[in-house]
N, C-alpha and C. Protein backbone atom coordinates (compact mmCIF):
# COMPACT_ATOMS: atom_id res chain seq x y z
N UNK A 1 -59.64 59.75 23.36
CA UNK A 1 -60.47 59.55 22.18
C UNK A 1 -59.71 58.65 21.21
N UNK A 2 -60.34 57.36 20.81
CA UNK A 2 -59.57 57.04 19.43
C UNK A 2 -60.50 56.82 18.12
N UNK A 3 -59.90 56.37 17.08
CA UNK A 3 -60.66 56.69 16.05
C UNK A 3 -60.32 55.25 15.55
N UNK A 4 -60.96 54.71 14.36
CA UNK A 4 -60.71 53.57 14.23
C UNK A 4 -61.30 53.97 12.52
N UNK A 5 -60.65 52.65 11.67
CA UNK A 5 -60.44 53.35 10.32
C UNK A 5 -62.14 53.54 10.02
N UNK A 6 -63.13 52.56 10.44
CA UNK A 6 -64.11 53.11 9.87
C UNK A 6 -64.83 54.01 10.41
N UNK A 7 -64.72 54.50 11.47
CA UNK A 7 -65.18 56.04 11.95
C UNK A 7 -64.31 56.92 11.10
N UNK A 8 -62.64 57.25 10.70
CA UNK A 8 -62.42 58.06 10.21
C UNK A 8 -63.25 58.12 8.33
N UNK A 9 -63.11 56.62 7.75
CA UNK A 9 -63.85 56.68 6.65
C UNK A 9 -65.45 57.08 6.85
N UNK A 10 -66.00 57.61 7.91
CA UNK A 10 -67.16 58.37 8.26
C UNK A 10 -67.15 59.92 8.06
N UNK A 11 -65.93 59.94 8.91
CA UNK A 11 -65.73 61.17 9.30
C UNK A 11 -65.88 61.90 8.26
N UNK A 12 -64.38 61.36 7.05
CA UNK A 12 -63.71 61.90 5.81
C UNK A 12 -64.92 61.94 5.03
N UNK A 13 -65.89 60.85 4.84
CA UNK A 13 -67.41 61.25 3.74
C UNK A 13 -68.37 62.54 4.63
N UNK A 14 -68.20 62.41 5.62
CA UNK A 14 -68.89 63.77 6.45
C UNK A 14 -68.31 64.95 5.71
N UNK A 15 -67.09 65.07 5.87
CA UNK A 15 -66.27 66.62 5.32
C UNK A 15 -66.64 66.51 4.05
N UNK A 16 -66.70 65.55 3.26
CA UNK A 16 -67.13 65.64 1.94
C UNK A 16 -68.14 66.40 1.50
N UNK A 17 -69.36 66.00 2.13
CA UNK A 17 -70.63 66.43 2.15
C UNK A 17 -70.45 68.16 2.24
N UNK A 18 -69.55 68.95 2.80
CA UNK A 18 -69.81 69.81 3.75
C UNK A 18 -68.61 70.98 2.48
N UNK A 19 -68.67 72.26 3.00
CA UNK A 19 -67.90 73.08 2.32
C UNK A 19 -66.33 73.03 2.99
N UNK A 20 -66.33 72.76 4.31
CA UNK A 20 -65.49 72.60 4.73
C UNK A 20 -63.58 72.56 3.95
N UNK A 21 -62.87 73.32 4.46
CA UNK A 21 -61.62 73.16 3.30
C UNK A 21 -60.38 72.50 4.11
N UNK A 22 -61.22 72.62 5.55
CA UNK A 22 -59.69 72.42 6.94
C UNK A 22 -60.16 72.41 7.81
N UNK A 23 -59.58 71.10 8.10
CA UNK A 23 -60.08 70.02 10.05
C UNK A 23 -58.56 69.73 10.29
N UNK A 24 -58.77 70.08 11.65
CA UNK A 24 -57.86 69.23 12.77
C UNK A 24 -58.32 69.25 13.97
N UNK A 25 -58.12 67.98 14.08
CA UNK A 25 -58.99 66.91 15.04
C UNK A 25 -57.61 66.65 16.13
N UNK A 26 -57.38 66.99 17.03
CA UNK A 26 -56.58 66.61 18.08
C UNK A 26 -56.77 66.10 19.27
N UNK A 27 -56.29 64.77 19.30
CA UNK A 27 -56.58 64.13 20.91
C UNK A 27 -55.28 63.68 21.50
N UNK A 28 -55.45 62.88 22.49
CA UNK A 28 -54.06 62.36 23.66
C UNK A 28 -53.34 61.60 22.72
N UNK A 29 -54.00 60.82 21.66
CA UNK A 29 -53.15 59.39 21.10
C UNK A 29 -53.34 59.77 19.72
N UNK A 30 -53.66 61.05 19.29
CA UNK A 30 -53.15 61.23 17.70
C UNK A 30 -53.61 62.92 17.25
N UNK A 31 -53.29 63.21 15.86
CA UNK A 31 -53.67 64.42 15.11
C UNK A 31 -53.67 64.15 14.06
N UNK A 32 -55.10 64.84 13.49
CA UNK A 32 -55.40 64.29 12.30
C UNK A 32 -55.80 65.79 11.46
N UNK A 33 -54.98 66.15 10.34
CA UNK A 33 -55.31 67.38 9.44
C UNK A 33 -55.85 67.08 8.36
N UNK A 34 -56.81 68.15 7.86
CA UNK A 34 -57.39 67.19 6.49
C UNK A 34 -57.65 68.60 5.70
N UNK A 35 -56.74 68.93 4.72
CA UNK A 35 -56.83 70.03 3.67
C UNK A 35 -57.40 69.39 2.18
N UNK A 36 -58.34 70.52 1.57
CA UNK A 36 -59.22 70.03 0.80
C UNK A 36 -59.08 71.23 0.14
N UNK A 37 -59.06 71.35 -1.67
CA UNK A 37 -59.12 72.26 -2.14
C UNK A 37 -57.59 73.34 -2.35
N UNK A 38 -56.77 72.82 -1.51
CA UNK A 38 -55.48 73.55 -1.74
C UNK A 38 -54.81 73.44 -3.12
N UNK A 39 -54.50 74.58 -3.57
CA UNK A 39 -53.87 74.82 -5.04
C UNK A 39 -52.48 73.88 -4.50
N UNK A 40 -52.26 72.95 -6.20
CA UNK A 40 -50.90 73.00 -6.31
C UNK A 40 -49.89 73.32 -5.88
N UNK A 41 -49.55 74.77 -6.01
CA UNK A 41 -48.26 75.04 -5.75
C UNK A 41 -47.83 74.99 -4.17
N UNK A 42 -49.61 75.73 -3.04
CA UNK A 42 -49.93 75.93 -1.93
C UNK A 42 -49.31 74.27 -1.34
N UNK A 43 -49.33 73.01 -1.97
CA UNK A 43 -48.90 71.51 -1.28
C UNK A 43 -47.43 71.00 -1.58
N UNK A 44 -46.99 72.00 -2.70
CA UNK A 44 -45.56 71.52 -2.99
C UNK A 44 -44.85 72.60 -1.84
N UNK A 45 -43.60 71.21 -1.58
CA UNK A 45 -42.42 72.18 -0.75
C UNK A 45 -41.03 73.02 -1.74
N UNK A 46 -40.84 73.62 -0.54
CA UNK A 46 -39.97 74.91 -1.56
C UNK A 46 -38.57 74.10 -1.80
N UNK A 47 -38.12 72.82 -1.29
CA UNK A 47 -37.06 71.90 -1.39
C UNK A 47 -37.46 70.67 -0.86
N UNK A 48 -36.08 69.74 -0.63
CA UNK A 48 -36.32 68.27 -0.94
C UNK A 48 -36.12 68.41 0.72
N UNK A 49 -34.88 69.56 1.48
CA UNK A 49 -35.25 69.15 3.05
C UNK A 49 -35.97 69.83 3.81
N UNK A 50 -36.86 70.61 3.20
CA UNK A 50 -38.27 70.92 3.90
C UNK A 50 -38.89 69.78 3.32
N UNK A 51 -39.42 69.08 3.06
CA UNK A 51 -40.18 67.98 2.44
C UNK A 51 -39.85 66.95 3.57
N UNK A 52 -38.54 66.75 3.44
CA UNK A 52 -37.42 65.75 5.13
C UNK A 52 -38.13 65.83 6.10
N UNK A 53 -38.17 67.46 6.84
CA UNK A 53 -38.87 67.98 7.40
C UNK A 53 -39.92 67.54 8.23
N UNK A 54 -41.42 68.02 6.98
CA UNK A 54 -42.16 67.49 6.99
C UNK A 54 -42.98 66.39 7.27
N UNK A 55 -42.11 65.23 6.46
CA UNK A 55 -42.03 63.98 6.56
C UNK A 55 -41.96 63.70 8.04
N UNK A 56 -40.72 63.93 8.39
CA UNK A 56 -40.18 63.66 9.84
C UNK A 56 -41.33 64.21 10.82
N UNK A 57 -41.29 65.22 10.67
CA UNK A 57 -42.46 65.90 11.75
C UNK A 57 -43.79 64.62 12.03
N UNK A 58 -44.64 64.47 10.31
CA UNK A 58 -45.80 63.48 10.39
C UNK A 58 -45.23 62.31 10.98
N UNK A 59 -44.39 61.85 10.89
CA UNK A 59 -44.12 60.36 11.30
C UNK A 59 -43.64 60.42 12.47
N UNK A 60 -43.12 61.16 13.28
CA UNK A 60 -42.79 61.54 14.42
C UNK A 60 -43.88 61.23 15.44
N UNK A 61 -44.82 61.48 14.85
CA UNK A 61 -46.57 62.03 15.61
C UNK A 61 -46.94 60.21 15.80
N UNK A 62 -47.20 59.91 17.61
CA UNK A 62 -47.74 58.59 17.50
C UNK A 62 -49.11 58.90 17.15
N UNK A 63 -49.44 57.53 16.87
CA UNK A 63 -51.12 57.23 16.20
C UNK A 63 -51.74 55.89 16.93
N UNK A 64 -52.79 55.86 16.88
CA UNK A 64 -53.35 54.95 17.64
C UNK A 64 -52.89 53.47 17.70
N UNK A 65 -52.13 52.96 18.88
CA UNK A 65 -51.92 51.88 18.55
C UNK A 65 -50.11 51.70 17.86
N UNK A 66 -49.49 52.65 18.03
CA UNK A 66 -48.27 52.24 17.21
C UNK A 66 -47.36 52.41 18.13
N UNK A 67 -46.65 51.76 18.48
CA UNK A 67 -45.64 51.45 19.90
C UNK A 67 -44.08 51.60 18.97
N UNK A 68 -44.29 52.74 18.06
CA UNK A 68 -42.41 53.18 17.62
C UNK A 68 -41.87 53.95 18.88
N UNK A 69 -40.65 53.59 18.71
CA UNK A 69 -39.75 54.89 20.09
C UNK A 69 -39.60 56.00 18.53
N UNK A 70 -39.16 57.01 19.29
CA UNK A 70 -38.72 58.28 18.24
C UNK A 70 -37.71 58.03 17.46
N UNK A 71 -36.64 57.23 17.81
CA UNK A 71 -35.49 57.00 16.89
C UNK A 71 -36.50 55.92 15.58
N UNK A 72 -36.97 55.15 15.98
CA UNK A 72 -37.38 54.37 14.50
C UNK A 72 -38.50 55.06 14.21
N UNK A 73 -39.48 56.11 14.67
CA UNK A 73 -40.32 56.84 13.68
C UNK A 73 -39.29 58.03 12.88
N UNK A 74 -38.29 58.05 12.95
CA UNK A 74 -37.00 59.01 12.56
C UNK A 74 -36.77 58.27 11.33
N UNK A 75 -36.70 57.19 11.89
CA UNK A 75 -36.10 55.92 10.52
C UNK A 75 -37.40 55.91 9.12
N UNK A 76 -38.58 55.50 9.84
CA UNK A 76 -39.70 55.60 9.11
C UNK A 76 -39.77 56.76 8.06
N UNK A 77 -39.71 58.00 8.97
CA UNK A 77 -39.77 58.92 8.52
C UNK A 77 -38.86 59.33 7.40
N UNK A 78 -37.35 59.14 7.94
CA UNK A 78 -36.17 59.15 6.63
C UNK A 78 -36.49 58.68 5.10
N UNK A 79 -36.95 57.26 5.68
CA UNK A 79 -37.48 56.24 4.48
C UNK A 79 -38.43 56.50 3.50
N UNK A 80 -39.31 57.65 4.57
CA UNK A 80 -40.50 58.20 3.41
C UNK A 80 -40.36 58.89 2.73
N UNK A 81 -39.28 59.85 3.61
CA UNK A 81 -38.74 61.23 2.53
C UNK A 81 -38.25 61.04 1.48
N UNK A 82 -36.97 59.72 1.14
CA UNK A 82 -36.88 59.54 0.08
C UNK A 82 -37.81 58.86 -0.83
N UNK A 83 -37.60 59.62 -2.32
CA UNK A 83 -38.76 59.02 -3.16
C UNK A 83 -38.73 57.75 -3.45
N UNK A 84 -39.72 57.13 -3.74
CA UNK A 84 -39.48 56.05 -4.12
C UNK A 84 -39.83 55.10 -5.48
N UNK A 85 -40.02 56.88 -6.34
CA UNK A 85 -40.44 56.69 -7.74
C UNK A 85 -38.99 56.52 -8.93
N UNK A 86 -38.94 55.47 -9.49
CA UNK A 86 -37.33 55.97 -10.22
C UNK A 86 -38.05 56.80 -10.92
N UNK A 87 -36.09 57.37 -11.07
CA UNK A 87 -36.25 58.05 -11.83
C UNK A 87 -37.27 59.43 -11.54
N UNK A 88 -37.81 59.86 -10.12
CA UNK A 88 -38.46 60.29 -9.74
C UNK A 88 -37.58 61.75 -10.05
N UNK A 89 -38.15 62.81 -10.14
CA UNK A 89 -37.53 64.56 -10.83
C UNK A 89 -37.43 65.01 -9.27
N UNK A 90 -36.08 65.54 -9.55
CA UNK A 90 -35.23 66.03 -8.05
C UNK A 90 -36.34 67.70 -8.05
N UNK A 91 -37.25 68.27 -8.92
CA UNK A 91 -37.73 69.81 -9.05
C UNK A 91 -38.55 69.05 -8.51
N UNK A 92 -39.65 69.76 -7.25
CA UNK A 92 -40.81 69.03 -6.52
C UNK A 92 -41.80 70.08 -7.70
N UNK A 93 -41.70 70.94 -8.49
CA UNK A 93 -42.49 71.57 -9.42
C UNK A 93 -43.20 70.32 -9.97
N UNK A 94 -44.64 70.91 -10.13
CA UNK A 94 -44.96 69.93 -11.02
C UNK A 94 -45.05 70.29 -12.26
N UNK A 95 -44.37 71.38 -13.16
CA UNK A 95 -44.11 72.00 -14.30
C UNK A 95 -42.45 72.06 -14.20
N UNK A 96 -42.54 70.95 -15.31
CA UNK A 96 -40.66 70.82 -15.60
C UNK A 96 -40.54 70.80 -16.94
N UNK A 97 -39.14 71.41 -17.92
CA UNK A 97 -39.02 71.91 -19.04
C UNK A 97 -38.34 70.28 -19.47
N UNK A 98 -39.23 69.86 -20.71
CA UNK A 98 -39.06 68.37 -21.58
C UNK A 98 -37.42 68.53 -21.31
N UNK A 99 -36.61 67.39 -21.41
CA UNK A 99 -35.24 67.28 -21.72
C UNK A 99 -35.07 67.50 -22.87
N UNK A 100 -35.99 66.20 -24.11
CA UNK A 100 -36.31 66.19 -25.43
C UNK A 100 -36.37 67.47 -26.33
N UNK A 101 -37.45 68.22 -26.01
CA UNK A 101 -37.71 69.34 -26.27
C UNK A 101 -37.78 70.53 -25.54
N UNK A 102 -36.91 71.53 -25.61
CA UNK A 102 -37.32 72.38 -24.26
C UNK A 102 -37.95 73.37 -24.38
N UNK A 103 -38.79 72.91 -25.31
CA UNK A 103 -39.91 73.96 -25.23
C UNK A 103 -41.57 73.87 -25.11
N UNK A 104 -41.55 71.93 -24.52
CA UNK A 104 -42.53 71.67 -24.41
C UNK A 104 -41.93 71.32 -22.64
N UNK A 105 -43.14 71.63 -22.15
CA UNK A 105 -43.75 71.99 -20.28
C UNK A 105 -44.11 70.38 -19.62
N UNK A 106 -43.38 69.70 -18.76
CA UNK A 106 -44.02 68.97 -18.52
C UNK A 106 -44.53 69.07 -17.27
N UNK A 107 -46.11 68.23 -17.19
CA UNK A 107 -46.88 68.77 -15.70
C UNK A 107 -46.41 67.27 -14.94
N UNK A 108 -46.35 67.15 -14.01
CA UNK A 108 -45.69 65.81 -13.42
C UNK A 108 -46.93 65.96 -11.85
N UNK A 109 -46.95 64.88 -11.60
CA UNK A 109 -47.96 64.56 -10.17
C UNK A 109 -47.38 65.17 -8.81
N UNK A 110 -48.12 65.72 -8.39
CA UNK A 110 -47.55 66.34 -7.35
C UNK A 110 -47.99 65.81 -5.79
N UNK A 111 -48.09 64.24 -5.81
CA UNK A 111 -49.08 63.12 -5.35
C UNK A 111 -49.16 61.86 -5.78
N UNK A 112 -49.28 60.89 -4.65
CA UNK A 112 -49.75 59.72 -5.57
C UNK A 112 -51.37 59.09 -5.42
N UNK A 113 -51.69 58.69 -5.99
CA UNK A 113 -53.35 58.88 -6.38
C UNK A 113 -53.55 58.47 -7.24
N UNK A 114 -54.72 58.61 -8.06
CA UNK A 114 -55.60 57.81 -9.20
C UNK A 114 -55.84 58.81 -10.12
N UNK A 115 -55.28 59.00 -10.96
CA UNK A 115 -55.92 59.88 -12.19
C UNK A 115 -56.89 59.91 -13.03
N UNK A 116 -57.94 61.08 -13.23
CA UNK A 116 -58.92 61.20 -13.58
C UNK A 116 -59.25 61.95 -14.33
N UNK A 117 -59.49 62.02 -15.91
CA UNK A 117 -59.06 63.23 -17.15
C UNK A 117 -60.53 63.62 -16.96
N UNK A 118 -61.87 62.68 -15.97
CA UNK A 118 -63.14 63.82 -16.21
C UNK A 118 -63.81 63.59 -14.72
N UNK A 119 -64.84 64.91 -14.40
CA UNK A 119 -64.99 64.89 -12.91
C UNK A 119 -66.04 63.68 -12.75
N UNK A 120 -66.78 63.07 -13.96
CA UNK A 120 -67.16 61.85 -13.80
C UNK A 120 -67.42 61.07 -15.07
N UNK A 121 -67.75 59.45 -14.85
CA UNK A 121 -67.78 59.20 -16.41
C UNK A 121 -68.56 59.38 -16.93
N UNK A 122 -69.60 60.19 -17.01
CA UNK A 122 -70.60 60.72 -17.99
C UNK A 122 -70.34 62.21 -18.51
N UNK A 123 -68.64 62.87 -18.04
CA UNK A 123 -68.90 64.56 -18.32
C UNK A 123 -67.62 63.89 -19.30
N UNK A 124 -67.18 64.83 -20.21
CA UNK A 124 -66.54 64.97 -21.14
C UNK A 124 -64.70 65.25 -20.45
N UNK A 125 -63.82 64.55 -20.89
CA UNK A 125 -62.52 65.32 -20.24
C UNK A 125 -62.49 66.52 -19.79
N UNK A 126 -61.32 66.81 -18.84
CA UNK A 126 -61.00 67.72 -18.72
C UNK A 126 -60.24 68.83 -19.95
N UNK A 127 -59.63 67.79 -20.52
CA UNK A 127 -58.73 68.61 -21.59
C UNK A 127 -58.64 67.36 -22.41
N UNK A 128 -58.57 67.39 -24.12
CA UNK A 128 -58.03 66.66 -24.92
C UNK A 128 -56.78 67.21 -25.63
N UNK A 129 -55.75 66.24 -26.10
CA UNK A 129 -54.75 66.91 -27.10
C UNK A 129 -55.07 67.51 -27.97
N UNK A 130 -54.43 68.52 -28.29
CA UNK A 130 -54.45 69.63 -29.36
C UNK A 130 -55.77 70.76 -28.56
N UNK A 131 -56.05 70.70 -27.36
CA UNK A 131 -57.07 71.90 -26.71
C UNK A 131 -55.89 72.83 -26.02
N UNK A 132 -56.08 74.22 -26.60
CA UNK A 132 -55.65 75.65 -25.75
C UNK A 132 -56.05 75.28 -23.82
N UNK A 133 -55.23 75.56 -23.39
CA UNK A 133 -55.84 75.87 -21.86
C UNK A 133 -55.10 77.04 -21.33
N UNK A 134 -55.72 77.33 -20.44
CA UNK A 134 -55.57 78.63 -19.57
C UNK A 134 -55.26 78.24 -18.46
N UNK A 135 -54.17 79.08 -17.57
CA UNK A 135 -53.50 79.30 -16.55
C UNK A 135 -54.64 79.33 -15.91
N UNK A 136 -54.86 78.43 -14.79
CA UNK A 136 -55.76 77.99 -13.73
C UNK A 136 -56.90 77.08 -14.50
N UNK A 137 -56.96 76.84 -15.33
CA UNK A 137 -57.87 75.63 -15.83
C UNK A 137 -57.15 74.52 -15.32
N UNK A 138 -58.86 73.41 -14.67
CA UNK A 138 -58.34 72.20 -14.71
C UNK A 138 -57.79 71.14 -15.23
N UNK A 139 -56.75 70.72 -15.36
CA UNK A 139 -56.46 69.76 -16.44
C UNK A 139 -56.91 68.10 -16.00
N UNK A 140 -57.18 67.52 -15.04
CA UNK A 140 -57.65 66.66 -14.49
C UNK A 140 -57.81 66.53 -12.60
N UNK A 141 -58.21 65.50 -12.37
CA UNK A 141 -58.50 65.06 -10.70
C UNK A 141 -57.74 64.14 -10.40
N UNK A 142 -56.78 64.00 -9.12
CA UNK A 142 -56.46 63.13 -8.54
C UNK A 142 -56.64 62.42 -7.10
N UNK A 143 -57.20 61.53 -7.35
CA UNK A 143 -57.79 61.34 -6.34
C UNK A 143 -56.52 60.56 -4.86
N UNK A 144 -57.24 60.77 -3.59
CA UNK A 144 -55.57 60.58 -2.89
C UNK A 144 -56.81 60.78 -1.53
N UNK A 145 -56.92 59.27 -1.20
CA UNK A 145 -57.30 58.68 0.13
C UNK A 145 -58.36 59.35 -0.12
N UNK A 146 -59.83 58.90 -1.04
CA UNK A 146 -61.34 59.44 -1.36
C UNK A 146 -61.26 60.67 -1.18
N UNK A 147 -60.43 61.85 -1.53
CA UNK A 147 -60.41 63.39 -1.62
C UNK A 147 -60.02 63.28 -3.08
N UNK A 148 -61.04 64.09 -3.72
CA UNK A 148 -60.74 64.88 -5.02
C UNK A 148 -59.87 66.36 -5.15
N UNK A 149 -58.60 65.82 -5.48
CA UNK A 149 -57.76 67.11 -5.92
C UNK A 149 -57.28 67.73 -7.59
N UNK A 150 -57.86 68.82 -7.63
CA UNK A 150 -58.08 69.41 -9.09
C UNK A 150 -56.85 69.73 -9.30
N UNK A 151 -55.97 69.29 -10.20
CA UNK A 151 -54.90 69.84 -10.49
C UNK A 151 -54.95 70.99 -11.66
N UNK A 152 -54.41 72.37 -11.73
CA UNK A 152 -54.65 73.13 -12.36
C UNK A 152 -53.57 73.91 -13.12
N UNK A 153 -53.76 73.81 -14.18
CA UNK A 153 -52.94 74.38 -15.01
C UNK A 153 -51.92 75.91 -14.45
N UNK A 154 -50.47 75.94 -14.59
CA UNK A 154 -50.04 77.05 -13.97
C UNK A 154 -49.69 77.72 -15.22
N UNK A 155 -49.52 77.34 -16.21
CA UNK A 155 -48.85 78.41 -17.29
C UNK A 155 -50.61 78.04 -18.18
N UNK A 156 -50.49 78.98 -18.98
CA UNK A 156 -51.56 78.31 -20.60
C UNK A 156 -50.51 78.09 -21.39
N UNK A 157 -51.34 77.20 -22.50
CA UNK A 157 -50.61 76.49 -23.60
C UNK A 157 -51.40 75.98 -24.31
N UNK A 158 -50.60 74.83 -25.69
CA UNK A 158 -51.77 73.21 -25.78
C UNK A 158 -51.48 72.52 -25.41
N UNK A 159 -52.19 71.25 -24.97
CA UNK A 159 -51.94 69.99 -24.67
C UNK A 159 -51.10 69.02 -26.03
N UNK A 160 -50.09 68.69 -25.60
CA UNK A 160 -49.13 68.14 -27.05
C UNK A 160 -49.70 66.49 -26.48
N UNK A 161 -49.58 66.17 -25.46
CA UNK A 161 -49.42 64.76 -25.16
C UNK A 161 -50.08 64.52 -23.87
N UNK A 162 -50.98 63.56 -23.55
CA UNK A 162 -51.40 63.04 -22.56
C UNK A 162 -51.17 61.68 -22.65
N UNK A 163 -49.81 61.49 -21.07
CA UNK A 163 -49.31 60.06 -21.00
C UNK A 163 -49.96 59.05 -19.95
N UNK A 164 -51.24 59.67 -19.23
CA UNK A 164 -51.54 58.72 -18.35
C UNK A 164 -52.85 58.18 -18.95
N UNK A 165 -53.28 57.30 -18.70
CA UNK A 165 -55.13 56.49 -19.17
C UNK A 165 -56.05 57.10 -17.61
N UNK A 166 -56.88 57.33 -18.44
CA UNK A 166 -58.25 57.60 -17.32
C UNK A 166 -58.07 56.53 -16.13
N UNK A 167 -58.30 56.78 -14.78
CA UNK A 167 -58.53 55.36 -13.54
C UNK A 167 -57.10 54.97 -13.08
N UNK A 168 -56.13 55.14 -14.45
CA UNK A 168 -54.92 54.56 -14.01
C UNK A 168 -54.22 55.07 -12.50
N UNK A 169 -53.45 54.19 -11.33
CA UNK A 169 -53.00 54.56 -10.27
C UNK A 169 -51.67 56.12 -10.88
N UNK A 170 -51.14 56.53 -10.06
CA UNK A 170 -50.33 57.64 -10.47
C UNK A 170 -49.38 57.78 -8.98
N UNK A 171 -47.97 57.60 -9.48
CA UNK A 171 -46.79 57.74 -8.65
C UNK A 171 -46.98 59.46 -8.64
N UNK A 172 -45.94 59.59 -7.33
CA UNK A 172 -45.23 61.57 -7.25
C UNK A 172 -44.44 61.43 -8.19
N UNK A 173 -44.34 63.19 -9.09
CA UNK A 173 -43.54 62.86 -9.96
C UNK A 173 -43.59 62.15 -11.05
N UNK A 174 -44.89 61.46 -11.38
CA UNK A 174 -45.05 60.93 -12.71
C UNK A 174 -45.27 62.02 -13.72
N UNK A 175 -45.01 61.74 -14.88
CA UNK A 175 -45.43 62.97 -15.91
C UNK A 175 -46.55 62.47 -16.37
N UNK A 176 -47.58 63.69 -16.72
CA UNK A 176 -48.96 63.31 -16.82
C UNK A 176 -49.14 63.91 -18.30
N UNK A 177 -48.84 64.89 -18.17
CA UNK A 177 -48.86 65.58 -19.77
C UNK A 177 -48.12 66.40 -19.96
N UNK A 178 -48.15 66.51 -21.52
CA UNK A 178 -46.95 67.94 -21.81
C UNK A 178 -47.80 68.61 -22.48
N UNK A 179 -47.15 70.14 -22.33
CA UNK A 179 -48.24 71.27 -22.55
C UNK A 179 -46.57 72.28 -23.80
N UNK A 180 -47.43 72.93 -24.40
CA UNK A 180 -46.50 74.00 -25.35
C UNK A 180 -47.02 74.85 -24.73
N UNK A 181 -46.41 75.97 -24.24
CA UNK A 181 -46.46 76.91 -23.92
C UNK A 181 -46.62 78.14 -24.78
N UNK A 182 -47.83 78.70 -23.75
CA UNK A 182 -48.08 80.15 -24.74
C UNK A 182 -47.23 81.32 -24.79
């Protein structure tokens, strides 16, 4: 079986449509997982070499059409693991305590994707500065290969600062906002 990008961009608007939260699609010449809806914390790794790991494992995996031996999908793989955001935060948390202030929370991307402060442009933000939020409220969407992922508040607080613009692209590890904690 192979897949070709615009059957999978079929596929991926199919699962859309659907309640679906988890596919894997396995054939002779690839594997394809597709998690939807997973909390935050459920996508961050518990360190930087489980993340290695990880990395290594996906890139390890041939895909249609890619003629690496294992030693250079090793290489690939190495290359991905490290970040490649400066200045990128060694905590894969996406709640890290300000340097500046340490008593303001910063939420940082736990992804790279497109940031989105409302679920469309006709609804109102998710959150504005100076709004209370609650532990599991959404604070915005990031979007990451046409999947909408809700990022959700882990502590409550207020919003002190929102540093990204609506649409703007978004590195791992970017800081998105800072929150005061309740």
């Amino acid at each position: 079986m192979s897949l070709d990008l615009n059957e999978l961009r079929e596929l991926l608007a199919a699962i859309d449509q659907t309640d679906i939260t988890e596919l894997t699609l396995k054939s002779a010449d690839f594997e394809l997982t597709v998690h939807r809806g997973v909390r935050v914390e459920e996508r961050l790794y518990a360190s930087d070499s489980d993340h290695r790991q990880a990395v290594e494992a996906s890139a390890s995996r041939q895909i249609v059409g890619d003629s690496r031996t294992d030693s250079e999908a090793k290489q690939v793989a190495q290359s991905a693991a490290t970040p490649s955001v400066p200045n990128a935060p060694s905590n894969d948390s996406p709640l890290r305590d300000s340097k500046s202030d340490r008593r303001l929370i910063e939420v940082n991307s736990p992804m790279v994707g497109t940031f989105y402060r409302a679920a469309s442009p006709d609804e109102p933000p998710f959150v504005e500065v100076g709004d209370r939020i609650r532990k599991g409220q959404t604070v915005c969407i990031i979007e990451a290969m046409k999947l909408m992922n809700e990022l959700e508040a882990e502590i409550g607080g207020e919003v002190v600062e929102i540093l990204v613009q609506n649409g703007e692209p978004i590195e791992y590890g970017q800081l998105l906002l800072r929150l005061n904690p309740d």
